[in-house]
PDB file of N, CA and C in Angstrom:
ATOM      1  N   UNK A   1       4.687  -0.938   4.062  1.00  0.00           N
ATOM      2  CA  UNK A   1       4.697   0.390   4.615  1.00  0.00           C
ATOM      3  C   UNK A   1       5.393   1.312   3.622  1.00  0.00           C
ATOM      4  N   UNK A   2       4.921   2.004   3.514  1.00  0.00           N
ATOM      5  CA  UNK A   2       5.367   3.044   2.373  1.00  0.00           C
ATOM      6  C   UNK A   2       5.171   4.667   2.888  1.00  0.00           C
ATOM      7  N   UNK A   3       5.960   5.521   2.633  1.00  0.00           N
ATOM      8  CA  UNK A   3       6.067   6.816   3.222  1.00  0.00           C
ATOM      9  C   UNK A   3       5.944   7.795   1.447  1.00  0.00           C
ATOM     10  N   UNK A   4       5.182   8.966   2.058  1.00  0.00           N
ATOM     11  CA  UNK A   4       5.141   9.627   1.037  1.00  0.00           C
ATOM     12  C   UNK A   4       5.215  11.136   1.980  1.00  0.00           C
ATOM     13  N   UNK A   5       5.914  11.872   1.887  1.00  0.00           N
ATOM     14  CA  UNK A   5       6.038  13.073   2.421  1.00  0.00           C
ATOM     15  C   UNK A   5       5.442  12.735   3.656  1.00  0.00           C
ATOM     16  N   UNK A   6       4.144  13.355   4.511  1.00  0.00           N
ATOM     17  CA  UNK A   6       4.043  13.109   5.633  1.00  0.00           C
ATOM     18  C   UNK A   6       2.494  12.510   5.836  1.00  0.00           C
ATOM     19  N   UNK A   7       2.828  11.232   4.826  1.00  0.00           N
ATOM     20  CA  UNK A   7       1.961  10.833   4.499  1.00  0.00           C
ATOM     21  C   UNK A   7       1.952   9.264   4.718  1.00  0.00           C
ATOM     22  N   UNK A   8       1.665   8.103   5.736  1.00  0.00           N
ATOM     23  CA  UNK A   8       2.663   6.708   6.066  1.00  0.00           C
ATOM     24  C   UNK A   8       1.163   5.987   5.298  1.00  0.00           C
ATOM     25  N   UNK A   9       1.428   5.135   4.547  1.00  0.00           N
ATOM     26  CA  UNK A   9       0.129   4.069   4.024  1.00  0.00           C
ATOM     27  C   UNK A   9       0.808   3.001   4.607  1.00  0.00           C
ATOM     28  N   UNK A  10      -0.218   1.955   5.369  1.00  0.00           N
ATOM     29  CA  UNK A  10       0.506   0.254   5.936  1.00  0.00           C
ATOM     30  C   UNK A  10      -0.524  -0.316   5.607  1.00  0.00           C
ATOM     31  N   UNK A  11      -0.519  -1.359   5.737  1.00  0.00           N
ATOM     32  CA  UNK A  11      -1.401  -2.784   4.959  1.00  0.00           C
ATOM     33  C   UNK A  11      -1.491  -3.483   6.194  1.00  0.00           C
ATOM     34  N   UNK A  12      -3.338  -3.611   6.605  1.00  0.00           N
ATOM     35  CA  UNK A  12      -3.688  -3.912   7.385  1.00  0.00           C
ATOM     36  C   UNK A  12      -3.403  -5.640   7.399  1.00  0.00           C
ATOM     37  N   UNK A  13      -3.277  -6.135   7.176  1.00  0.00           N
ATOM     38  CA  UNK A  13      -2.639  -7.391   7.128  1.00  0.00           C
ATOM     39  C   UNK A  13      -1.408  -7.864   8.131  1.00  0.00           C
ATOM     40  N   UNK A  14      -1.214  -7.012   8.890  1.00  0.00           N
ATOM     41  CA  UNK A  14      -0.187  -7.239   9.640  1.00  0.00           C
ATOM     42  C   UNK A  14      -0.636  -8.095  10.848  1.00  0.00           C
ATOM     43  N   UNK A  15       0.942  -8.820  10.942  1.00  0.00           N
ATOM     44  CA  UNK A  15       1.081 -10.260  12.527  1.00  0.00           C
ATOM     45  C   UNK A  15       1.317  -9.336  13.506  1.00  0.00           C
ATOM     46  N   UNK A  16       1.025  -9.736  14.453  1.00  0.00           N
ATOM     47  CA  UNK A  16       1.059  -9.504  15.960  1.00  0.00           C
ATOM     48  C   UNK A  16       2.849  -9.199  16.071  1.00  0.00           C
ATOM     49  N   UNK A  17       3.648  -9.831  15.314  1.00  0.00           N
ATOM     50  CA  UNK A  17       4.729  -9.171  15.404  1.00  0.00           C
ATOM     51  C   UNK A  17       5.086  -8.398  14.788  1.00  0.00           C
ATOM     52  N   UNK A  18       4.651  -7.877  13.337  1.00  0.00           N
ATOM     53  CA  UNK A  18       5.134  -6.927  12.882  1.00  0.00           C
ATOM     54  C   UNK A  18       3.954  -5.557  13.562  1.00  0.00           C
ATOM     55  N   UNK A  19       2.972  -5.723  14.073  1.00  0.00           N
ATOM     56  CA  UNK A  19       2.462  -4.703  14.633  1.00  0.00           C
ATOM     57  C   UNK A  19       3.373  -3.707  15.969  1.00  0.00           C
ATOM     58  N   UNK A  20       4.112  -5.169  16.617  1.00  0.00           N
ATOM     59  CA  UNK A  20       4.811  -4.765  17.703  1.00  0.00           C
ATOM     60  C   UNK A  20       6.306  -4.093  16.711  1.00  0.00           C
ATOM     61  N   UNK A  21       6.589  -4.464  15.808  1.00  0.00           N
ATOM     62  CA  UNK A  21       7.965  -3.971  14.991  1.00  0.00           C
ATOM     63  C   UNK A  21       7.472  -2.506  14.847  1.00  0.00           C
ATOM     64  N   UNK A  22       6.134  -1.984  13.997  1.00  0.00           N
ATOM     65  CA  UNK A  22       5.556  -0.972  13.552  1.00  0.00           C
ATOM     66  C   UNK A  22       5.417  -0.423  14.557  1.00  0.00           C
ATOM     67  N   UNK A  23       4.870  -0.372  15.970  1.00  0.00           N
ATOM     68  CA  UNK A  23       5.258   0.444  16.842  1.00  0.00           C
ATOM     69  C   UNK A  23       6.370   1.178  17.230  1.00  0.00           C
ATOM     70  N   UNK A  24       7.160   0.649  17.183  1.00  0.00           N
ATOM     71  CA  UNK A  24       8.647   0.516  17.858  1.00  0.00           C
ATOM     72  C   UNK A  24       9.067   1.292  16.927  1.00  0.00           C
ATOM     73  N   UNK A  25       8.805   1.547  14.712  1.00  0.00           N
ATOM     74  CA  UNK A  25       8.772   2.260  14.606  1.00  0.00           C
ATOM     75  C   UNK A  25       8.012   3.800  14.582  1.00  0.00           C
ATOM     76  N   UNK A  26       7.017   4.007  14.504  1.00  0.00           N
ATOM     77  CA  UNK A  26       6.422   4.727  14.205  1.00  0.00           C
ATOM     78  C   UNK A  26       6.385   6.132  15.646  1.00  0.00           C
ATOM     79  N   UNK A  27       6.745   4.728  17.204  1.00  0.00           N
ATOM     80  CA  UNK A  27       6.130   5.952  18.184  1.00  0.00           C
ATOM     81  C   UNK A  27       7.041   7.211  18.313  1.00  0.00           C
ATOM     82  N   UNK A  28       8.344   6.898  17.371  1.00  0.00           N
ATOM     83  CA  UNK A  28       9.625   8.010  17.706  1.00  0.00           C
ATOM     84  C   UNK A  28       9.314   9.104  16.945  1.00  0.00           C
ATOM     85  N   UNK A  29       8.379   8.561  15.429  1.00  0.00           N
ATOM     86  CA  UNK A  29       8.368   9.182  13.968  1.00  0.00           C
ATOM     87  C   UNK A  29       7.057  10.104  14.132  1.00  0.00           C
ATOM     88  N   UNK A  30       5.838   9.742  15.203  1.00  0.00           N
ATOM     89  CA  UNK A  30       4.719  10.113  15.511  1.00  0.00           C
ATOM     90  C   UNK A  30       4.596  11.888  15.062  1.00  0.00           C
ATOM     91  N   UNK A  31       5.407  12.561  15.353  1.00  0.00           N
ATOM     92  CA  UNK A  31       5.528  14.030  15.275  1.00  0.00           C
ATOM     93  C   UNK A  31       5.312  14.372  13.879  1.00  0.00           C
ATOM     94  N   UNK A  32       6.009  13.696  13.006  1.00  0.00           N
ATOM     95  CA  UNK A  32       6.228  14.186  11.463  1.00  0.00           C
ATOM     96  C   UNK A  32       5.507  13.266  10.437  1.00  0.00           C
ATOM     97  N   UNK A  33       4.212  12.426  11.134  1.00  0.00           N
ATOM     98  CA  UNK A  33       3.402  12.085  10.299  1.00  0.00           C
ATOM     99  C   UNK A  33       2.198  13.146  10.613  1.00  0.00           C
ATOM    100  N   UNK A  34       1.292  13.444   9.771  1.00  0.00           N
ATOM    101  CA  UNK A  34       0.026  14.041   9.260  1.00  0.00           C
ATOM    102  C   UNK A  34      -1.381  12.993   9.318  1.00  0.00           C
ATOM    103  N   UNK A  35      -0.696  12.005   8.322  1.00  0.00           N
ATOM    104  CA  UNK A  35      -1.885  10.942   8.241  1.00  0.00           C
ATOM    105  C   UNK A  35      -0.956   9.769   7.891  1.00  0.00           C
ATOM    106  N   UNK A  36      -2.363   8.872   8.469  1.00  0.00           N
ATOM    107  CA  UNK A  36      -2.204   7.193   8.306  1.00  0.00           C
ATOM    108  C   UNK A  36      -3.543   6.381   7.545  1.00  0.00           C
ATOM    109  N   UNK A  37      -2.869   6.249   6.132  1.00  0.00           N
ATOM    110  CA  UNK A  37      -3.825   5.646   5.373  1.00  0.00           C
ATOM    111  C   UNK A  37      -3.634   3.850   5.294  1.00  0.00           C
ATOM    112  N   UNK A  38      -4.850   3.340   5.683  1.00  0.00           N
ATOM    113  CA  UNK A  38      -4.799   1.872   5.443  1.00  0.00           C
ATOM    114  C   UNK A  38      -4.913   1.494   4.215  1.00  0.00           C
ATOM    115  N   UNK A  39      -3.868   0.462   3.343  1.00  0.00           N
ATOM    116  CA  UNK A  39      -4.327  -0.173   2.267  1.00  0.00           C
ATOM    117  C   UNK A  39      -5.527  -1.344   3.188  1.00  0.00           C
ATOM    118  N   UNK A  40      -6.735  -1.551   2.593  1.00  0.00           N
ATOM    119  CA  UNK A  40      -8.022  -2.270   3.265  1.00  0.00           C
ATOM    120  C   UNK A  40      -8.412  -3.681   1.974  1.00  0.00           C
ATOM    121  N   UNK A  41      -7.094  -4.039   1.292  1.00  0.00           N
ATOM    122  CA  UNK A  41      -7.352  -5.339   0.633  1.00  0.00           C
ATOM    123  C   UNK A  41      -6.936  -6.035   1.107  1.00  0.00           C
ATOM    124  N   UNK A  42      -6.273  -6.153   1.926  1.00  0.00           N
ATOM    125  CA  UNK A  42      -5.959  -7.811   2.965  1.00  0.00           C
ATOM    126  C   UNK A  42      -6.803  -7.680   3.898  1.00  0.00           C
ATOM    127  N   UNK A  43      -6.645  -9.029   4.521  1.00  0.00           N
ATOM    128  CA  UNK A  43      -7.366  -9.428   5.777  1.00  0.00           C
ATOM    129  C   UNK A  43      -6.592  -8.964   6.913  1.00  0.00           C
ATOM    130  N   UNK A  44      -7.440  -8.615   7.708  1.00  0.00           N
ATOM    131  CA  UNK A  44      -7.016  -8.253   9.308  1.00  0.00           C
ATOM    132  C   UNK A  44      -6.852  -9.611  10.267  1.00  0.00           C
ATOM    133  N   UNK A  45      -5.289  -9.509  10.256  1.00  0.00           N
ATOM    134  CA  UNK A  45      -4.851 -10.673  11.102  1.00  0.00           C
ATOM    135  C   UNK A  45      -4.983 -10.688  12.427  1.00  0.00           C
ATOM    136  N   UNK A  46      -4.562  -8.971  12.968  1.00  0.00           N
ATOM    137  CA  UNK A  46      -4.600  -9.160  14.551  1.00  0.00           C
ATOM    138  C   UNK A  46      -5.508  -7.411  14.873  1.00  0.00           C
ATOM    139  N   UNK A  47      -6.175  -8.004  16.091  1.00  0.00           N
ATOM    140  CA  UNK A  47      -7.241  -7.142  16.560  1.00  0.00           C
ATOM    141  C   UNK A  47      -5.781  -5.759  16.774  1.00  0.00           C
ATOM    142  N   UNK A  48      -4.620  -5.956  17.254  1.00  0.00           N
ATOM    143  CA  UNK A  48      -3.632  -4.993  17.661  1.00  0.00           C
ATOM    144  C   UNK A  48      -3.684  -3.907  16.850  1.00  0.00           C
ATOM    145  N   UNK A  49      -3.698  -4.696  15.647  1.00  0.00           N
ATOM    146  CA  UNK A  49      -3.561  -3.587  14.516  1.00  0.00           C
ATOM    147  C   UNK A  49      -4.221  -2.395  15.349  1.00  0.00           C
ATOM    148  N   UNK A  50      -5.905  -2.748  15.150  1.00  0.00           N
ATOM    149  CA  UNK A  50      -6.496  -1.413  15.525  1.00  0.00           C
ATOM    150  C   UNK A  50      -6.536  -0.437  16.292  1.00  0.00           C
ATOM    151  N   UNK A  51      -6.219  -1.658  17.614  1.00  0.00           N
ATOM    152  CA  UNK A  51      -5.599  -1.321  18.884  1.00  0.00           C
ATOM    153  C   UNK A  51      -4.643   0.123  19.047  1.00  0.00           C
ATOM    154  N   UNK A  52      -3.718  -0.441  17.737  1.00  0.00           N
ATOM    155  CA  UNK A  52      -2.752   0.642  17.865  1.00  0.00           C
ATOM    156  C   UNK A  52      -2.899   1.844  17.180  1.00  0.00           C
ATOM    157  N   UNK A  53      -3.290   1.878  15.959  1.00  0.00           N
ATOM    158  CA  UNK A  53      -4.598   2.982  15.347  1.00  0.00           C
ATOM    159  C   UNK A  53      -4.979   3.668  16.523  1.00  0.00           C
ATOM    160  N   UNK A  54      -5.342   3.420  17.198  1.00  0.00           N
ATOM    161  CA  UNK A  54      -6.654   4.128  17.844  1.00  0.00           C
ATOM    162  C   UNK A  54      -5.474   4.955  19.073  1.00  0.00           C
ATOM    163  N   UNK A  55      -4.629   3.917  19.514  1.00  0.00           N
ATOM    164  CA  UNK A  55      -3.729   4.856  20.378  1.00  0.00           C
ATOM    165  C   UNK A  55      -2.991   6.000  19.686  1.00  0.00           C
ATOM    166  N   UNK A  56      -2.664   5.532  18.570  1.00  0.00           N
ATOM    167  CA  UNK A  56      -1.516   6.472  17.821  1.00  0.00           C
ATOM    168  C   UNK A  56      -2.846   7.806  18.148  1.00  0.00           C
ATOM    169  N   UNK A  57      -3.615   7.175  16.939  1.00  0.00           N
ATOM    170  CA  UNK A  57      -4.766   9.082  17.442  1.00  0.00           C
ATOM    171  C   UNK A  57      -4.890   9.437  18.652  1.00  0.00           C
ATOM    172  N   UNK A  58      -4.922   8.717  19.977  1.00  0.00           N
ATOM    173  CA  UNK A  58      -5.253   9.162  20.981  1.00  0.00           C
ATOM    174  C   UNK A  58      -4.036  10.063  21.425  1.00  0.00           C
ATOM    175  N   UNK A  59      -2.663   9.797  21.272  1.00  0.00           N
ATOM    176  CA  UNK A  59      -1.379  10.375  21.583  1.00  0.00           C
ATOM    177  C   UNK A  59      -1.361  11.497  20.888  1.00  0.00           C
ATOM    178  N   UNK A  60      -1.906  11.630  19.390  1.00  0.00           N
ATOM    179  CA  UNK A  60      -1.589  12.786  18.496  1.00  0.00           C
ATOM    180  C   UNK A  60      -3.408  13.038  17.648  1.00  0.00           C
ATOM    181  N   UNK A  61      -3.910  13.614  18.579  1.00  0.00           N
ATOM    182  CA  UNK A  61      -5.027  14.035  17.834  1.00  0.00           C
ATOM    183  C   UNK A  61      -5.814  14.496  16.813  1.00  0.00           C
ATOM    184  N   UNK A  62      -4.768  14.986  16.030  1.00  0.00           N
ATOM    185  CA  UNK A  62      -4.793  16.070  15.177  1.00  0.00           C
ATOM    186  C   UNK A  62      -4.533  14.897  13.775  1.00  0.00           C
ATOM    187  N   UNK A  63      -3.857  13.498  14.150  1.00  0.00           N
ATOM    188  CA  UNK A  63      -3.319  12.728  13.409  1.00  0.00           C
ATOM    189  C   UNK A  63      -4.453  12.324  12.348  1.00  0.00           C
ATOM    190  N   UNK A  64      -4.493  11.961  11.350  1.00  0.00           N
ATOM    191  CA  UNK A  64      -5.750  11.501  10.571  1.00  0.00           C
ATOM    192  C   UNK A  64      -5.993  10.561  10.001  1.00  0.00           C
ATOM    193  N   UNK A  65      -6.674   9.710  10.392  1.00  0.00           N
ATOM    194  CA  UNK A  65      -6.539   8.203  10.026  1.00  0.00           C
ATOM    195  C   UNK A  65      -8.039   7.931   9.395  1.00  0.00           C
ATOM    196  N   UNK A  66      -7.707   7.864   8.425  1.00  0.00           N
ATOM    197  CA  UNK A  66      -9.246   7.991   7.369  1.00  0.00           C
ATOM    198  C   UNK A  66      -9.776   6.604   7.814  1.00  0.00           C
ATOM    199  N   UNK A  67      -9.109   5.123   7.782  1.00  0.00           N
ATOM    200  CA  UNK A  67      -9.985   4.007   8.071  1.00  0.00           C
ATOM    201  C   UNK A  67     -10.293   4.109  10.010  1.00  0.00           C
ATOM    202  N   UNK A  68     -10.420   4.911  10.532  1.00  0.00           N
ATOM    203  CA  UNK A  68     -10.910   5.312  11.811  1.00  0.00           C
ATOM    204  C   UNK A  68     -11.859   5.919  11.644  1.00  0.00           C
ATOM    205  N   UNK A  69     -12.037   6.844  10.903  1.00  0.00           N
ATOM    206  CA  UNK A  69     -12.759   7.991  11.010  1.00  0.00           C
ATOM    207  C   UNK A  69     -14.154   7.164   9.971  1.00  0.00           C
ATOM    208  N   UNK A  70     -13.760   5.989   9.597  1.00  0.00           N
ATOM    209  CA  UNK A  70     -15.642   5.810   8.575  1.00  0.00           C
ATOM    210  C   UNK A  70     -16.414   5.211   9.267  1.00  0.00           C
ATOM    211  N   UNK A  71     -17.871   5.322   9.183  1.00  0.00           N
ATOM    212  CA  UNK A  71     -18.409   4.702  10.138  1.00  0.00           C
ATOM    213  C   UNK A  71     -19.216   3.309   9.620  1.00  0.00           C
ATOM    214  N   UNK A  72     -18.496   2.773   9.004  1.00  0.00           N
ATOM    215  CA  UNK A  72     -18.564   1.712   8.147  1.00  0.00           C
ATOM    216  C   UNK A  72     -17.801   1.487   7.255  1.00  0.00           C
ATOM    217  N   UNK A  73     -17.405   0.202   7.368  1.00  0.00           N
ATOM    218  CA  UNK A  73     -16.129  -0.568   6.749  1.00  0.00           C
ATOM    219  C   UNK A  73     -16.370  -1.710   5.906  1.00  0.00           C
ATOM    220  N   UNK A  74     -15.889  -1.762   4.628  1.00  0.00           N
ATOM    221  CA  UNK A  74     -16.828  -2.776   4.015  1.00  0.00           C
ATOM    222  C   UNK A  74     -15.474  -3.291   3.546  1.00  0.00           C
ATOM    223  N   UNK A  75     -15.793  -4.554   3.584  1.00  0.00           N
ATOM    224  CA  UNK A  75     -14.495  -5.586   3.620  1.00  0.00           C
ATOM    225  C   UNK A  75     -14.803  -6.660   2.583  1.00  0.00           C
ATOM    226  N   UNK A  76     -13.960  -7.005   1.703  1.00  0.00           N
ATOM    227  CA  UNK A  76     -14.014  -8.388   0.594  1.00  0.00           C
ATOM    228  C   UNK A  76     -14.280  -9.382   1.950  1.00  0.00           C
ATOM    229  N   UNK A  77     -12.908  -9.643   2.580  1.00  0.00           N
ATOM    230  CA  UNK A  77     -13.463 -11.191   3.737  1.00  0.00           C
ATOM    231  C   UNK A  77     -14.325 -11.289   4.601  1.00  0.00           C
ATOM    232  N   UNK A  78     -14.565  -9.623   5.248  1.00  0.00           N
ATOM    233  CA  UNK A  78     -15.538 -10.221   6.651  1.00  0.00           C
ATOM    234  C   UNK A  78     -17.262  -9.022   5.866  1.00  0.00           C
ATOM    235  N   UNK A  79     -16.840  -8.609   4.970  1.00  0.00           N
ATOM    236  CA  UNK A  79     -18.404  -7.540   4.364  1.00  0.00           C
ATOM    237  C   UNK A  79     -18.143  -6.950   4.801  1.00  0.00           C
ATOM    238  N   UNK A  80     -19.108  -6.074   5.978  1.00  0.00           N
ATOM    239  CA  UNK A  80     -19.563  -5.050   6.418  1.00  0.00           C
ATOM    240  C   UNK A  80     -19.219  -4.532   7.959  1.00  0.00           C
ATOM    241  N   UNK A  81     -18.389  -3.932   8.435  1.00  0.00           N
ATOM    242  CA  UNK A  81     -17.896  -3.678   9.875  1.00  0.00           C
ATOM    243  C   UNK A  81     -18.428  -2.294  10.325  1.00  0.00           C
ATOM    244  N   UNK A  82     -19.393  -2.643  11.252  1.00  0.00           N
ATOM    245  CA  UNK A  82     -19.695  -1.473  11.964  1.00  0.00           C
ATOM    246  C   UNK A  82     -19.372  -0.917  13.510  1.00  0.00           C
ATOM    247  N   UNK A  83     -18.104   0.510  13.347  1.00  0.00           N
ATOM    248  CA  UNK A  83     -17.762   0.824  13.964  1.00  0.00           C
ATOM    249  C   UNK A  83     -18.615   1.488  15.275  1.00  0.00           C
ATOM    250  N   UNK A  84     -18.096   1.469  16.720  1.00  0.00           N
ATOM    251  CA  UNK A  84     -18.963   2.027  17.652  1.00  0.00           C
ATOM    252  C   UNK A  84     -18.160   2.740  18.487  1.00  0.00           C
ATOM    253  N   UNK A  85     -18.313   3.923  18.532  1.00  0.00           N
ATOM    254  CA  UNK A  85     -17.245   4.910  18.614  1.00  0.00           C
ATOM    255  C   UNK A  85     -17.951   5.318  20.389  1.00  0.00           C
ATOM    256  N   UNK A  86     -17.270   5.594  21.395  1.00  0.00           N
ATOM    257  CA  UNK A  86     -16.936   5.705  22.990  1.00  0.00           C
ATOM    258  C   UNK A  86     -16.578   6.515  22.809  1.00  0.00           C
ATOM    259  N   UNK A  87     -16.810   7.883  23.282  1.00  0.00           N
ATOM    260  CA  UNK A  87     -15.562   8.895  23.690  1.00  0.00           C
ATOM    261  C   UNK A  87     -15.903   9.440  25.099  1.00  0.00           C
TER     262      UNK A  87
END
């Protein structure tokens, strides 16, 4: 996790516990981030990850999470992920 002005990059690679750690930080910090960029060279360990992606935007709309927003995800381990967006 790395912070750059109001700018947070995390590495999708994260355990089910550090997702629950990354909550715990991020939901206080939510106000004074802008965007959330995924580093997308590791493997996706836990479905939460996204889980929580998707809430963080839902809480702060305006928030910008570029690996949300593509509508295709192309991955070294799993290829090709196609997103199906509900609203």
């Amino acid at each position: 996790m790395e912070f750059d002005g109001d700018v947070l990059t995390i590495d999708m690679s994260m355990s089910m516990e550090e997702v629950t750690e990354f909550e715990k930080f991020i939901r206080p910090r939510i106000d004074y981030i802008k965007t959330i960029e995924v580093e997308e060279d590791s493997a996706l360990k836990s479905s939460a990850f996204i889980a929580l992606l998707v809430s963080l935007k839902r809480t702060k709309p305006e928030l910008k999470i570029p690996f949300l927003e593509k509508e295709l995800l192309t991955s070294k381990k799993y290829g090709s992920i196609h997103w199906i967006c509900h609203d």
